[in-house]
C-alpha atoms as a PDB file:
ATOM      1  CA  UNK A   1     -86.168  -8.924  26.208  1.00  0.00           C
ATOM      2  CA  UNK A   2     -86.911  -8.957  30.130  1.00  0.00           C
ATOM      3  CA  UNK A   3     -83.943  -9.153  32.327  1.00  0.00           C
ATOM      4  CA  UNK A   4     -84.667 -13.385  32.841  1.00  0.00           C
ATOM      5  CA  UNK A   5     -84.888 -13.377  29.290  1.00  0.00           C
ATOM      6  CA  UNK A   6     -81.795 -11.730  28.835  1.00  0.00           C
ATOM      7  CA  UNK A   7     -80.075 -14.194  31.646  1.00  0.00           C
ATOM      8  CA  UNK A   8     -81.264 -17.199  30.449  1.00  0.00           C
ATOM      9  CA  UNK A   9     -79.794 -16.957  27.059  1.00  0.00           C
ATOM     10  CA  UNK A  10     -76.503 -15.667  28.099  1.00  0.00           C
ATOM     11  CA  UNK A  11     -76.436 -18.597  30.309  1.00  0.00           C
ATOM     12  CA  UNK A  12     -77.382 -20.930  27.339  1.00  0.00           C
ATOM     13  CA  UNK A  13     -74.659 -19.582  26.023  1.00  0.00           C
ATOM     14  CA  UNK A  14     -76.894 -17.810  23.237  1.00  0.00           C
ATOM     15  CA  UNK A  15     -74.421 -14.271  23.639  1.00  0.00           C
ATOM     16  CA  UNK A  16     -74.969 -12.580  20.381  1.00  0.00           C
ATOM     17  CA  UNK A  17     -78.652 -11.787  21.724  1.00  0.00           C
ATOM     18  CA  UNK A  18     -77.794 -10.673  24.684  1.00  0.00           C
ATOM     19  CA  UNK A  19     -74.649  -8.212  23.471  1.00  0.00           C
ATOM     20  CA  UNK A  20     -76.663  -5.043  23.130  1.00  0.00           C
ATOM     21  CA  UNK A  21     -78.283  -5.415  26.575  1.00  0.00           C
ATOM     22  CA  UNK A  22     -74.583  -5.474  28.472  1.00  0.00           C
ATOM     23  CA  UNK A  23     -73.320  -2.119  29.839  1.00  0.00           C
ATOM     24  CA  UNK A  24     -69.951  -0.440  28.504  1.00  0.00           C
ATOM     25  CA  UNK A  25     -68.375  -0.860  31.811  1.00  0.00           C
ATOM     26  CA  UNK A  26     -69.322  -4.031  32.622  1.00  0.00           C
ATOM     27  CA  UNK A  27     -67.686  -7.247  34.616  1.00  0.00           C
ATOM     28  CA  UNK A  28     -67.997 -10.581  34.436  1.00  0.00           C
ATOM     29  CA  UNK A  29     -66.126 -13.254  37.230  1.00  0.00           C
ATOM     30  CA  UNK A  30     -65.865 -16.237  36.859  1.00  0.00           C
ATOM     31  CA  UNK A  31     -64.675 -17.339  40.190  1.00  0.00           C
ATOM     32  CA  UNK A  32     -61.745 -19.481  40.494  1.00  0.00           C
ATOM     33  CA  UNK A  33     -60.838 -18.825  37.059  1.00  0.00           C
ATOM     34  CA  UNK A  34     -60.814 -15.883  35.118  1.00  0.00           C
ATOM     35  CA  UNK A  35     -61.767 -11.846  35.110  1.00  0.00           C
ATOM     36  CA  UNK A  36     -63.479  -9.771  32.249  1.00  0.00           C
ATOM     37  CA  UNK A  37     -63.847  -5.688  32.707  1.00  0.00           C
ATOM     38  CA  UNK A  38     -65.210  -3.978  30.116  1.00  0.00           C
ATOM     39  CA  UNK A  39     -67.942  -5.015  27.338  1.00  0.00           C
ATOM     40  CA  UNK A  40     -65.247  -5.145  24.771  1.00  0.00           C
ATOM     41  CA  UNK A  41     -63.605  -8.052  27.397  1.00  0.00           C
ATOM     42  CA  UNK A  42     -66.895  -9.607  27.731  1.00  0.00           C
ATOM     43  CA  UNK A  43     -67.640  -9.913  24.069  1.00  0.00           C
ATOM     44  CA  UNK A  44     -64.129 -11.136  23.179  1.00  0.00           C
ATOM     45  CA  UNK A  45     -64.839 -14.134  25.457  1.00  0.00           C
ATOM     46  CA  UNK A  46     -68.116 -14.806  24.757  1.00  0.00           C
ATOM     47  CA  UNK A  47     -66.886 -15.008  21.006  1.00  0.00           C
ATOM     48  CA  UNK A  48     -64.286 -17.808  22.269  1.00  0.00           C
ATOM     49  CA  UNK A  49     -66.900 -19.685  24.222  1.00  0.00           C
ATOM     50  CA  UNK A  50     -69.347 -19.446  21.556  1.00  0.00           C
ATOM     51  CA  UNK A  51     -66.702 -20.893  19.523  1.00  0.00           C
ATOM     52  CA  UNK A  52     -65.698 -23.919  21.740  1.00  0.00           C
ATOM     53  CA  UNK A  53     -69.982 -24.786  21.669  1.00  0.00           C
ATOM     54  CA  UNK A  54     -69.831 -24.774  17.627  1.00  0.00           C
ATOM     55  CA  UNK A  55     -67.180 -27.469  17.981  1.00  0.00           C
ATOM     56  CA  UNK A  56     -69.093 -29.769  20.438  1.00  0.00           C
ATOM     57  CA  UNK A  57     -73.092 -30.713  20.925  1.00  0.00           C
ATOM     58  CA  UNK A  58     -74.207 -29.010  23.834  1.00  0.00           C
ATOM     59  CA  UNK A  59     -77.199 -30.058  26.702  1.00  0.00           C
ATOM     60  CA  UNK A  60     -78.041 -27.099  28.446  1.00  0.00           C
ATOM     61  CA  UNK A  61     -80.738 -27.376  31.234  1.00  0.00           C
ATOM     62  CA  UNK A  62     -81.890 -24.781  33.227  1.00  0.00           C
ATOM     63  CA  UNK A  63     -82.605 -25.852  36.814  1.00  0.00           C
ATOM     64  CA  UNK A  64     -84.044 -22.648  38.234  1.00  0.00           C
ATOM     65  CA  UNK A  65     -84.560 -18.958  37.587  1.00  0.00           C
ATOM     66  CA  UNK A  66     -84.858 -16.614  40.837  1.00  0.00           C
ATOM     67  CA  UNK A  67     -85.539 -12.820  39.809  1.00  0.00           C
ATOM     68  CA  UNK A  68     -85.998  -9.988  42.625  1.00  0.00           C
ATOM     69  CA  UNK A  69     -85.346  -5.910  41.630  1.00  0.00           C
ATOM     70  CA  UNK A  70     -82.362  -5.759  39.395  1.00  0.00           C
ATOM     71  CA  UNK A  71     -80.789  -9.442  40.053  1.00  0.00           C
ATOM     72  CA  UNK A  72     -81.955 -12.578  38.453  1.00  0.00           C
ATOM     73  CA  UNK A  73     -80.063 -16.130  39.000  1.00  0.00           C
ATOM     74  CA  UNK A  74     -79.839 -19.036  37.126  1.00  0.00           C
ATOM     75  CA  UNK A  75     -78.289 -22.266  38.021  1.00  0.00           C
ATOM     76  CA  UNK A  76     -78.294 -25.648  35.204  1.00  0.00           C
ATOM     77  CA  UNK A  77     -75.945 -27.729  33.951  1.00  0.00           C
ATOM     78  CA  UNK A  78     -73.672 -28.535  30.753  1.00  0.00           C
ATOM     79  CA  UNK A  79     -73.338 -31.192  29.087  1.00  0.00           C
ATOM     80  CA  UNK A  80     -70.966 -31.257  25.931  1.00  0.00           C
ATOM     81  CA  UNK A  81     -70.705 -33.971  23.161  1.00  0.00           C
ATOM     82  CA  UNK A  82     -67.874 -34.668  20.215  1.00  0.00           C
ATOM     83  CA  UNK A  83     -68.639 -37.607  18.002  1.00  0.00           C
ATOM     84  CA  UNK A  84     -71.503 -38.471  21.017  1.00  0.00           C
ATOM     85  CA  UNK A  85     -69.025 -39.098  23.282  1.00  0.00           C
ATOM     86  CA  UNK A  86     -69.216 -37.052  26.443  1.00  0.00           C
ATOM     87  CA  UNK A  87     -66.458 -34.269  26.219  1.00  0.00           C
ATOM     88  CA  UNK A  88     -67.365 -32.636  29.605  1.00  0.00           C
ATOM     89  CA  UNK A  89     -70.213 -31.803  32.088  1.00  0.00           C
ATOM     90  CA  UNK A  90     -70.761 -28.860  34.297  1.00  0.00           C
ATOM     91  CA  UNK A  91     -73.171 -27.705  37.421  1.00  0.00           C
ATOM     92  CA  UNK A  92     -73.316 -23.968  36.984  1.00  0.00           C
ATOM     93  CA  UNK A  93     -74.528 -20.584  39.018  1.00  0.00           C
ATOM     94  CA  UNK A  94     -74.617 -17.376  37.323  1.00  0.00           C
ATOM     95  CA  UNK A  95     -75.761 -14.339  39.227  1.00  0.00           C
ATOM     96  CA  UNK A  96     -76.607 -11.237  36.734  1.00  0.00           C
ATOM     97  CA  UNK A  97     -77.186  -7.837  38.237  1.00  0.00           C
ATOM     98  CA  UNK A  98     -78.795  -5.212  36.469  1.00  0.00           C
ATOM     99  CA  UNK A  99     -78.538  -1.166  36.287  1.00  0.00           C
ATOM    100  CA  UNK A 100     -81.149   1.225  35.707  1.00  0.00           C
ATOM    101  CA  UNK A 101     -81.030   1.002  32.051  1.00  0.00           C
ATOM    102  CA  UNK A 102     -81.474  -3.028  32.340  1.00  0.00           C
ATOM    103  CA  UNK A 103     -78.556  -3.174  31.461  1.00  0.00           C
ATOM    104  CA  UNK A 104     -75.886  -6.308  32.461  1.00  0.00           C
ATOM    105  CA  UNK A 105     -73.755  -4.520  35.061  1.00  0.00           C
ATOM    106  CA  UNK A 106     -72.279  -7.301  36.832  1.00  0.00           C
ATOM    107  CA  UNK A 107     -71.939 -11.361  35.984  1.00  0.00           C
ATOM    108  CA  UNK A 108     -70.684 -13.892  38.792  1.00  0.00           C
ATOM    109  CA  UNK A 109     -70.209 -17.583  37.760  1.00  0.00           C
ATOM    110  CA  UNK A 110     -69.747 -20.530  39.351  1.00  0.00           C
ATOM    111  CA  UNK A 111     -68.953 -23.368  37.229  1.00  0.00           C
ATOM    112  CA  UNK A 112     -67.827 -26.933  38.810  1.00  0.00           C
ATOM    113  CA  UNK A 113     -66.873 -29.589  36.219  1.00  0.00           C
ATOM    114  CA  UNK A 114     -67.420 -32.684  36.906  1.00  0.00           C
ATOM    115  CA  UNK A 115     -64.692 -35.316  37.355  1.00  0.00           C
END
C-alpha cells in the first residue's frame, strides 16, 4: 500500500489493513480528546472504534487527500446510522506523518461533531 493508501483506510476507519504499516513507537492525538503512545495503544483503540462502526451504518466521504514527502492529509466526514436513524455526524482532519520505513509515525485528528 502507498502512504495515501494507507491514510485513507485508516481514516475510513478500515484499521486492520493498515496495522502492519504503523511504527512500534507510534502516537496518535486526537486533539481535544484523547492520547495514544505506542502501537499496542493505537491498536487497542482502533479495536474499540472498529467496534462502535460494527454497531452502527457508517457514510464515510473523503473530501480531499493532500500528500507531500512523508505527510499525507485527509479531511471527510461521518455519518453514522442505527435503525436509519442518524446516530451522529462528524467533519474530520487527520494529518499522518510518515518515517523512513513508511511507516505511521505520527496521527493528529481533528474531529468536530455536529450538534
Amino acid at each position: 500500500m502507498t502512504k495515501t493508501e494507507i491514510a485513507k483506510a485508516f481514516s475510513n476507519g478500515e484499521f486492520e489493513k493498515t496495522y502492519k504499516f504503523i511504527s512500534d513507537n507510534a502516537e496518535w492525538i486526537v486533539i481535544e480528546q484523547d492520547r495514544f503512545i505506542g502501537k499496542k495503544a493505537i491498536l487497542d483503540n482502533c479495536e474499540q472504534v472498529g467496534n462502535y462502526f460494527k454497531s452502527v451504518t457508517t457514510n464515510f466521504k473523503t473530501l480531499n487527500i493532500i500528500a507531500e514527502g512523508n505527510k499525507v492529509v485527509i479531511n471527510g466526514t461521518a455519518e453514522f446510522l442505527r435503525d436509519n436513524k442518524h446516530v451522529s455526524f462528524v467533519s474530520a482532519c487527520d494529518v499522518y506523518e510518515f518515517n523512513e520505513k513508511s511507516e505511521i509515525q505520527k496521527i493528529t485528528s481533528y474531529c468536530i461533531q455536529s450538534k
